[in-house]
Protein backbone atom coordinates (compact mmCIF):
# COMPACT_ATOMS: atom_id res chain seq x y z
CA UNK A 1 63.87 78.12 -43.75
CA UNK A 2 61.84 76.00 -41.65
CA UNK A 3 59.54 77.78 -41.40
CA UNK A 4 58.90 78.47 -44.90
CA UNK A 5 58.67 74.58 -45.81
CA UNK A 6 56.07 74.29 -43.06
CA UNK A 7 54.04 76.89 -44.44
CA UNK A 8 54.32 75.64 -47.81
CA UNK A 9 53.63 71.91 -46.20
CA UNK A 10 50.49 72.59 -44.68
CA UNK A 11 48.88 75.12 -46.84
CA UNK A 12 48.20 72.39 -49.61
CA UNK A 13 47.29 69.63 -46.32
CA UNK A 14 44.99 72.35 -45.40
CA UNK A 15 43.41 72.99 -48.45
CA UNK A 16 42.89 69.52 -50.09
CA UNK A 17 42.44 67.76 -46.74
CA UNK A 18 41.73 70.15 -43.49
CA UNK A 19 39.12 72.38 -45.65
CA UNK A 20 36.92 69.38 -46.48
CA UNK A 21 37.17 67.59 -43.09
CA UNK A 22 36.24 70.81 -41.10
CA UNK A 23 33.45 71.03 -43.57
CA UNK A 24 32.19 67.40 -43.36
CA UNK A 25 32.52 67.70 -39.21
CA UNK A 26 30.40 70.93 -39.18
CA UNK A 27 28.14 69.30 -41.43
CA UNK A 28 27.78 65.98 -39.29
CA UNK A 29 26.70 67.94 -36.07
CA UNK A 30 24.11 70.30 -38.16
CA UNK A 31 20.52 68.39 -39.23
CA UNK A 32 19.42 68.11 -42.70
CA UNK A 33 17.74 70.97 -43.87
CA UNK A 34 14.02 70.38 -43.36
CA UNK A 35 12.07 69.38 -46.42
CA UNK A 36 9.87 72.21 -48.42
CA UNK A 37 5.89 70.88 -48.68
CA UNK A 38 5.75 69.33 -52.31
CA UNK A 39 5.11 71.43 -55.09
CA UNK A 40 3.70 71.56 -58.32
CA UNK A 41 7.03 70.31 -61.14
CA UNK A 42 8.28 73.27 -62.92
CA UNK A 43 8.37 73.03 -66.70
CA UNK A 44 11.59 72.32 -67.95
CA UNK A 45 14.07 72.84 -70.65
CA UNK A 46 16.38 70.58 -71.14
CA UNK A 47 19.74 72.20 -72.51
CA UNK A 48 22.74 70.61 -74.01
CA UNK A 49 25.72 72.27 -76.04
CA UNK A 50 27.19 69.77 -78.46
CA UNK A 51 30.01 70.25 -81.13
CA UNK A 52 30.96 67.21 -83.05
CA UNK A 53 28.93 64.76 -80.79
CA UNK A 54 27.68 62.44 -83.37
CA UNK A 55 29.12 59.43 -81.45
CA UNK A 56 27.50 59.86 -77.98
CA UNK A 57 24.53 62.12 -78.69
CA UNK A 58 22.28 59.66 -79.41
CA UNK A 59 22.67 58.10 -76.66
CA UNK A 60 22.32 60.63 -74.44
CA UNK A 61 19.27 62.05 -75.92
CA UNK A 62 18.06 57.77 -74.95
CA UNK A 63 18.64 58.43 -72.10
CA UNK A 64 16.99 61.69 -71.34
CA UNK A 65 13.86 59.94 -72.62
CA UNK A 66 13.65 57.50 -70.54
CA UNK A 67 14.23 60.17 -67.58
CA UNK A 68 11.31 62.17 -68.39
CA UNK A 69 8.76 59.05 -68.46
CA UNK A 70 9.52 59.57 -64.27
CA UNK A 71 8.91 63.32 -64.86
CA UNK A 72 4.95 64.36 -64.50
CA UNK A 73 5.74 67.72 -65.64
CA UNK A 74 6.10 69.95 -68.57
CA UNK A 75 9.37 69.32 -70.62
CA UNK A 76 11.50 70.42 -73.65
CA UNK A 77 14.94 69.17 -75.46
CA UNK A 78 17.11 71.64 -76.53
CA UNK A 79 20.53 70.94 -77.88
CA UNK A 80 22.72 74.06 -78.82
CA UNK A 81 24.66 72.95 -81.91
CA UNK A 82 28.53 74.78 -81.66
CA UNK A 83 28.82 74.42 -85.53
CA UNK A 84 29.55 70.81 -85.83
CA UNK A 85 31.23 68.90 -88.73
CA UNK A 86 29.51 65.98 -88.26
CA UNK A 87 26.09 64.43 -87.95
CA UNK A 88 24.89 65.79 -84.15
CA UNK A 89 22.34 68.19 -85.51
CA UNK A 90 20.88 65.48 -87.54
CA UNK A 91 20.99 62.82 -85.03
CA UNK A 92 19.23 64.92 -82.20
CA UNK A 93 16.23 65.90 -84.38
CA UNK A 94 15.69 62.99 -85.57
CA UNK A 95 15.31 62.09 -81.52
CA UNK A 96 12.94 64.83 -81.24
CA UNK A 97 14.96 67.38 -79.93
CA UNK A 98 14.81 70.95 -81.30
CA UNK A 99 18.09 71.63 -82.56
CA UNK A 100 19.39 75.55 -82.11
CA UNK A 101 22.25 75.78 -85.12
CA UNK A 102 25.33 78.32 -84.38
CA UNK A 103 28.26 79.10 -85.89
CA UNK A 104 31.35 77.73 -84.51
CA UNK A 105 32.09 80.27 -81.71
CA UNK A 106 32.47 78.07 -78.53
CA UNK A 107 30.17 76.28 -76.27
CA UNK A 108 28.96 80.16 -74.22
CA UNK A 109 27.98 81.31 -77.79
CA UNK A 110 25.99 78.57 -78.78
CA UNK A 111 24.52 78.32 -75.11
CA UNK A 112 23.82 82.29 -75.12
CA UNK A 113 21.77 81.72 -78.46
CA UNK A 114 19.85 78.86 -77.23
CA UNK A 115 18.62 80.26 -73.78
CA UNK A 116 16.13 82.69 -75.44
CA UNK A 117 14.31 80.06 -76.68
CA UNK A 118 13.77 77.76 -73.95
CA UNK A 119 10.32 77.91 -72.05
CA UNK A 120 11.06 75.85 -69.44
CA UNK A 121 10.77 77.77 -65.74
CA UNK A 122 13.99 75.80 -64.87
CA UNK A 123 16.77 74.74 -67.33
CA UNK A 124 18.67 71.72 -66.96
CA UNK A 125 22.27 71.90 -68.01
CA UNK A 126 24.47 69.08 -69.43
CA UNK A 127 27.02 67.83 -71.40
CA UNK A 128 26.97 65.83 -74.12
CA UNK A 129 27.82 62.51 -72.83
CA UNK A 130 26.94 61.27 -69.38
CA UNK A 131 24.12 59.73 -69.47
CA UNK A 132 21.09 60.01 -67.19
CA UNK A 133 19.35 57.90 -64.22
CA UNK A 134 15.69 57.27 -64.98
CA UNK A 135 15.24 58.70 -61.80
CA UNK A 136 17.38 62.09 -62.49
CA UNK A 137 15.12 64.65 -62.91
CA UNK A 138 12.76 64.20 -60.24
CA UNK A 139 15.52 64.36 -57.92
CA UNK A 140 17.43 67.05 -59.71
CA UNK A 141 14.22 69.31 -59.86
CA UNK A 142 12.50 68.60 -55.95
CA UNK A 143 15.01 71.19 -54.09
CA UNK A 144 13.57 73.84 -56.11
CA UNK A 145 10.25 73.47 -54.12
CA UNK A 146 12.47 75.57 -51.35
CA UNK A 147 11.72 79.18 -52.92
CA UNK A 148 15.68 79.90 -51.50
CA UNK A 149 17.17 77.30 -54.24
CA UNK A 150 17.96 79.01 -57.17
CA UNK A 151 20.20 76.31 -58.78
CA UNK A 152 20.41 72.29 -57.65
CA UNK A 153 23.73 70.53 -57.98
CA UNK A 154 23.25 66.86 -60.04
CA UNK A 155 25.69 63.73 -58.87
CA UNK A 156 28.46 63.06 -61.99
CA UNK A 157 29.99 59.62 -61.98
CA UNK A 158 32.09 57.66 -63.61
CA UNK A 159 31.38 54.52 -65.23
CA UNK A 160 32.60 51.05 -65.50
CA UNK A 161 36.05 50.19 -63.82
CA UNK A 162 38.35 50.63 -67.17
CA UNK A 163 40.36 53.47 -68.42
CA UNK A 164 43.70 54.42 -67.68
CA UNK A 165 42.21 56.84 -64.96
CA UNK A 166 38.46 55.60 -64.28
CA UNK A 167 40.03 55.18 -60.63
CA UNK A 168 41.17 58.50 -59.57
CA UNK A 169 38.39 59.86 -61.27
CA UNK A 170 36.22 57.67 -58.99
CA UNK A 171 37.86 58.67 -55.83
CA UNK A 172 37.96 62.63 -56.98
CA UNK A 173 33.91 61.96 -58.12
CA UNK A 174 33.87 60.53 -54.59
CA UNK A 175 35.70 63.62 -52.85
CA UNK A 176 33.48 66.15 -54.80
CA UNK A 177 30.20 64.97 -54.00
CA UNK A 178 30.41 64.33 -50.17
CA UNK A 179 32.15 68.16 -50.19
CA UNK A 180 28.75 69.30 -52.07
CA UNK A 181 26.25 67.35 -49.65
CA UNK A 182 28.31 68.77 -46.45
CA UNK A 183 28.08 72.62 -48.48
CA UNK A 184 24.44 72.24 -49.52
CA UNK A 185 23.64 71.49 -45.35
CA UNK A 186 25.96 74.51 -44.18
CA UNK A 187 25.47 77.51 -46.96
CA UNK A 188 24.97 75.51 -50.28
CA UNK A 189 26.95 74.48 -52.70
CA UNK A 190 30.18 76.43 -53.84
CA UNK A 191 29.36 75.96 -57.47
CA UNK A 192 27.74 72.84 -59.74
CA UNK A 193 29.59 70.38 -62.26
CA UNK A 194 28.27 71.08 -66.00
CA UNK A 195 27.70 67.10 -66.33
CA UNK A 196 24.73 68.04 -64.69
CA UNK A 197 22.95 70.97 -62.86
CA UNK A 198 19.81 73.01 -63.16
CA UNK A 199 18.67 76.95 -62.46
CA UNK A 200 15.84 79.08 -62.34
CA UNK A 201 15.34 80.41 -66.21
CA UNK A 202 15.09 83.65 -64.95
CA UNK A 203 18.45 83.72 -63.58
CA UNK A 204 20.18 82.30 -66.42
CA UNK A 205 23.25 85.09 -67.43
CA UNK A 206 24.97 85.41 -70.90
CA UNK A 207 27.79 83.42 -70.60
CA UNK A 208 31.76 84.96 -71.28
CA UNK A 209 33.38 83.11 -74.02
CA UNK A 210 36.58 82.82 -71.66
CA UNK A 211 34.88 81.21 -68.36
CA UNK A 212 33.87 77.95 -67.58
CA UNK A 213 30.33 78.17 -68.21
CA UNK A 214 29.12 75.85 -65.35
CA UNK A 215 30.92 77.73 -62.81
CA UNK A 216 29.64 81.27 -64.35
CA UNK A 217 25.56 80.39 -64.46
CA UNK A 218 25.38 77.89 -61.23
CA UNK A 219 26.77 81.06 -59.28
CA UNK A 220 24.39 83.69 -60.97
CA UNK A 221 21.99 81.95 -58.24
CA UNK A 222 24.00 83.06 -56.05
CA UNK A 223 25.00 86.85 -57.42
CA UNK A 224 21.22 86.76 -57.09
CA UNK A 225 20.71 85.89 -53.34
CA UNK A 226 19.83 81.97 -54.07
CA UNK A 227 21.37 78.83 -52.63
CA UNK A 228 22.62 76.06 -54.62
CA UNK A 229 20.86 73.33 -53.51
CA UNK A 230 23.25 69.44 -53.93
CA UNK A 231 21.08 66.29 -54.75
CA UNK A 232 22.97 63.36 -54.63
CA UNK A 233 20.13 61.26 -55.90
CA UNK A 234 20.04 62.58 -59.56
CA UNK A 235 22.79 61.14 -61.62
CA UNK A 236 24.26 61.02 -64.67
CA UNK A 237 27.27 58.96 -65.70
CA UNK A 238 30.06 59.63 -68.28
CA UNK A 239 32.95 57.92 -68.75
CA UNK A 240 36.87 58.67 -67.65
CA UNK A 241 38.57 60.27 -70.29
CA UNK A 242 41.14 57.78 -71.32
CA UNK A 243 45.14 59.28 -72.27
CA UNK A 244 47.58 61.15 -70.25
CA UNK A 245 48.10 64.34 -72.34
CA UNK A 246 44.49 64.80 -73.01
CA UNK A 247 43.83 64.77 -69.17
CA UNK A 248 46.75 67.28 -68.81
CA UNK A 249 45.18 69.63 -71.25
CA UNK A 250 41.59 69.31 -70.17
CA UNK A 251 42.80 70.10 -66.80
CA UNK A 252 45.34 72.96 -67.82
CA UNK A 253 42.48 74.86 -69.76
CA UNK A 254 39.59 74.07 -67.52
CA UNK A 255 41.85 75.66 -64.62
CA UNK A 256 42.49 79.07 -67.22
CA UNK A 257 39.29 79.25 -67.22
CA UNK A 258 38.12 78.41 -64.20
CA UNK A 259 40.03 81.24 -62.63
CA UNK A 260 38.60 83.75 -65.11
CA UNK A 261 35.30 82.99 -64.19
CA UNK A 262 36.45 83.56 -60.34
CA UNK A 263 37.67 86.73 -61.03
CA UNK A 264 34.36 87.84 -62.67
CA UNK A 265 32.82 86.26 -59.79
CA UNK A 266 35.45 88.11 -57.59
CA UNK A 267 32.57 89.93 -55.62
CA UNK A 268 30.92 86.74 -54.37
CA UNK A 269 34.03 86.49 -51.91
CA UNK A 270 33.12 89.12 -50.22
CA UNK A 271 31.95 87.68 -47.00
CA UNK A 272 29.61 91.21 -45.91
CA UNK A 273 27.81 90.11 -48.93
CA UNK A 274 27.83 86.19 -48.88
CA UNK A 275 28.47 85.08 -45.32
CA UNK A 276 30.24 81.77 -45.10
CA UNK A 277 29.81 80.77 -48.64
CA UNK A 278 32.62 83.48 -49.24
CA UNK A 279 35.39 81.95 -47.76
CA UNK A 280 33.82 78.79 -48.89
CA UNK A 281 34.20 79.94 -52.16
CA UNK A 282 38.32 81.12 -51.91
CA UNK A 283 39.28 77.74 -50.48
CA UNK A 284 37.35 75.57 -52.57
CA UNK A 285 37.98 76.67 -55.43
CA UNK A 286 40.93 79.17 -55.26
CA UNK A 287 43.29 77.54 -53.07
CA UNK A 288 42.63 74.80 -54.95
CA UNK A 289 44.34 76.16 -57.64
CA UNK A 290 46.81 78.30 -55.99
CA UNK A 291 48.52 75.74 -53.51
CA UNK A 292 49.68 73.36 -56.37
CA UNK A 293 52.58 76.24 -57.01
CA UNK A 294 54.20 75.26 -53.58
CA UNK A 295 55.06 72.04 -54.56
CA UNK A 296 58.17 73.04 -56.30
CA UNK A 297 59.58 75.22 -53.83
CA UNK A 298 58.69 72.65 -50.95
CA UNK A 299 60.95 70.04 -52.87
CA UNK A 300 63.92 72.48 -52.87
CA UNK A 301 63.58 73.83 -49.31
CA UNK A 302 63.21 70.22 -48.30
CA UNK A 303 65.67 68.70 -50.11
CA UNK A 304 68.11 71.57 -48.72
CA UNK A 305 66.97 70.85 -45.34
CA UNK A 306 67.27 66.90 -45.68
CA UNK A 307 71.11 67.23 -47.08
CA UNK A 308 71.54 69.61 -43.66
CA UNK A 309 70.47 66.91 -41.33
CA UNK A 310 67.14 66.85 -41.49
CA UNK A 311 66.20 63.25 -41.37
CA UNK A 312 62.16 64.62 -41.69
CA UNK A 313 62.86 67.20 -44.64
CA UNK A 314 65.02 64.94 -46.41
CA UNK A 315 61.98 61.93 -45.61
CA UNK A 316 59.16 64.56 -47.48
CA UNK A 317 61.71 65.40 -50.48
CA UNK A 318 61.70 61.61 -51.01
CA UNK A 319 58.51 61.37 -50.94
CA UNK A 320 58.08 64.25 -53.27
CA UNK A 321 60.43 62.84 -55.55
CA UNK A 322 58.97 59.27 -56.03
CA UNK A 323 55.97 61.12 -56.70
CA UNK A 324 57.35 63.07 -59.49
CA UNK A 325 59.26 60.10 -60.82
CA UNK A 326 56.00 58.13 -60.93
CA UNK A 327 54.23 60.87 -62.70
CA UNK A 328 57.50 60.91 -65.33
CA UNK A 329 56.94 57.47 -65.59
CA UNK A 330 53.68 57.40 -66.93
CA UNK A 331 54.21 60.45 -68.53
CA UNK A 332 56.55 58.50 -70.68
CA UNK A 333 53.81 54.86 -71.15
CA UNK A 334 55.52 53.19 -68.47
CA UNK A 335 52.19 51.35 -67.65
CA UNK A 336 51.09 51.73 -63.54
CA UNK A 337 48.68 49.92 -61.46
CA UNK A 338 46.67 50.38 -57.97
CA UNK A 339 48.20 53.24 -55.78
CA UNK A 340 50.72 54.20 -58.40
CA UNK A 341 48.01 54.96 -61.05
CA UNK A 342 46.40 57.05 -58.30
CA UNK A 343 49.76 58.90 -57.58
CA UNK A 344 50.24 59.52 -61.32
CA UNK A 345 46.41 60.66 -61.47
CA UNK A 346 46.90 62.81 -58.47
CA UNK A 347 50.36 64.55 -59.89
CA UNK A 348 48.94 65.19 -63.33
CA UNK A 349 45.94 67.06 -61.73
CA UNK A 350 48.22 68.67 -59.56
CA UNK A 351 50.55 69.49 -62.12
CA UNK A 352 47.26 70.71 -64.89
CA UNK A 353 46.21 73.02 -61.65
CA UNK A 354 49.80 74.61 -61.62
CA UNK A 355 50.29 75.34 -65.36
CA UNK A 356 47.26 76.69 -66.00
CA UNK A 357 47.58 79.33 -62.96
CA UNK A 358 50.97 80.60 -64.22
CA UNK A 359 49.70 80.77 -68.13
CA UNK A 360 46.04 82.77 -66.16
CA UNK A 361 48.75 85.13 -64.66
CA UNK A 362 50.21 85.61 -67.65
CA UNK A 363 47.21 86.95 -69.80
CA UNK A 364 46.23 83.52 -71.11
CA UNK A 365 42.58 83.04 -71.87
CA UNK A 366 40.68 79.80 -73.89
CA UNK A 367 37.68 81.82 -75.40
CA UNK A 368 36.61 78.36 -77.64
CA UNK A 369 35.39 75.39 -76.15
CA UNK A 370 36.65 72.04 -77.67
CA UNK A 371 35.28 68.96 -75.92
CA UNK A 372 38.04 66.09 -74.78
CA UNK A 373 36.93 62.98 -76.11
CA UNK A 374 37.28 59.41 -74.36
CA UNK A 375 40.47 57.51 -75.85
């Protein structure tokens, strides 16, 4: 019985925690890659999938045009239209981007009929909200000088200091992008956030309707022998999305299909293929969403061992406790400040990763894309 709890102690420790320190220590101790000579800027396309953006896409399209006065090179605005309701399509041509009208069918559909018509030698990805740096682009697109990049990882953050979870998602913005930088100097990145990232055109795939579609084309780079390439200089910024339950469910079906994607992408773990990216790859981003599922059984086990005389069990089934009472709590609009917000952040996340492994185990797929908007 001890043993068990141990096991089911450490394995999350080691994922969340021993994972990204060994990564960041191997990473200290190896120089930066050497810079490629400068080359000439590839043309680029400029890609966003929008349904029922009306609010923020003008905005963002603002702020794309003031990027690309700080890009010298060729450029385009696409925005994929997912059958919207409201006034996006109208609002982004009247900003001068060329609007690609779909049916509703989900963000990969609309995405899969855009592509073909982008001339851009690299497309940049993003959302429909965060809003770019001035500086983005040029840092987004230098990496790609390196003829072994075949897709560059862009910075998300969050702005402003309000919103019910602006701070955890600060800290988790934090988390992600020093484990990208210490990647990008070992093998390259695991994968790229869709706030922001750009690829070769020629390695663009068609997208599944059931993956997460950043996941599915950043790693075509590498299904193709690339690297993905992390600069932490090109930004965007987008705001924390703002209630409890929407959270829950944004997390619950980006983790469905997140682990869809992964199994399509199953053959990228093969380390005879990929080297170290491989088992990169399963802790990152599988264990991730496996180790969440030992909470449960930890608390039992512990609490078992802690009524036996266990003064350290029955210490880590308290702890487990409070931490599941404070995510009850705020489950319920008990309102929480400092640490506790984080702890009910951190649970909610946890508890998103959990539910949506056991509903991908049980044959659940999200084939239509529906974006969360901020409360």
């Amino acid at each position: 019985m001890h043993s068990a709890a141990w096991i089911l102690l450490l394995l999350p420790a080691a994922i969340f925690a021993g994972y990204p320190a060994l990564i960041l220590a191997a990473a200290a101790l190896r120089p930066p890659r050497p810079r490629p000579p400068a080359a000439p800027p590839p043309s680029i396309t400029i890609l966003i999938g929008a349904h029922n953006e009306a609010a923020t896409i003008g905005a963002k399209l603002a702020s794309i045009t003031a990027a690309l006065a700080a890009w010298p090179g060729l450029a385009e605005v696409i925005v994929a239209d997912d059958g919207s309701t409201d006034d996006t399509a109208q609002i982004a041509e009247a900003a001068g981007a060329h609007v690609i009208r779909a049916p509703r069918g989900g963000k990969a559909a609309a995405l899969n009929r855009a592509v073909p018509h982008a001339r851009g030698d690299v497309i940049v990805m993003t959302d429909a909200d965060p809003l770019f740096d001035e500086g983005t682009l040029p840092a987004l697109l230098a990496p790609f000088a390196d003829p072994h990049v075949g897709a560059v990882a862009g910075h998300v953050a969050t702005i402003g200091k309000t919103g019910r979870f602006a701070g955890a998602d600060r800290w988790f913005r934090a988390y992600e992008s020093a484990l990208r930088a210490a990647e990008d100097r070992l093998f390259g990145c695991v994968s790229a956030d869709g706030g922001l990232y750009a690829i070769r055109r020629a390695l663009v795939p068609l997208v599944p309707s059931d993956v997460t579609d950043d996941f599915h084309i950043s790693t075509a780079a590498v299904a193709a022998g690339y690297r993905i390439a992390f600069a932490a200089d090109a930004r965007v910024w987008e705001h924390s999305i703002g209630g409890g339950r929407q959270q829950f469910r944004r997390r619950v079906r980006i983790t469905v299909r997140g682990l869809t994607a992964l199994w399509r992408r199953r053959a990228l773990m093969n380390p005879w293929r990929t080297g170290w990216y491989a088992p990169a790859l399963v802790l990152h981003k599988v264990g991730r969403r496996l180790t969440p599922l030992c909470l449960v059984p930890l608390w039992l086990i512990a609490l078992w061992l802690g009524l036996h005389g266990s003064a350290w069990w029955a210490l880590v089934a308290a702890g487990l406790s409070g931490a599941a009472a404070i995510a009850i709590a705020g489950a319920l609009g008990v309102r929480l400040r400092g640490p506790l917000r984080l702890v009910y952040g951190a649970m909610l996340h946890l508890a998103g990763l959990a539910l949506g492994t056991l509903l991908f185990v049980g044959g659940r797929r999200y084939a239509q894309w529906t974006p969360q908007k901020q409360a």
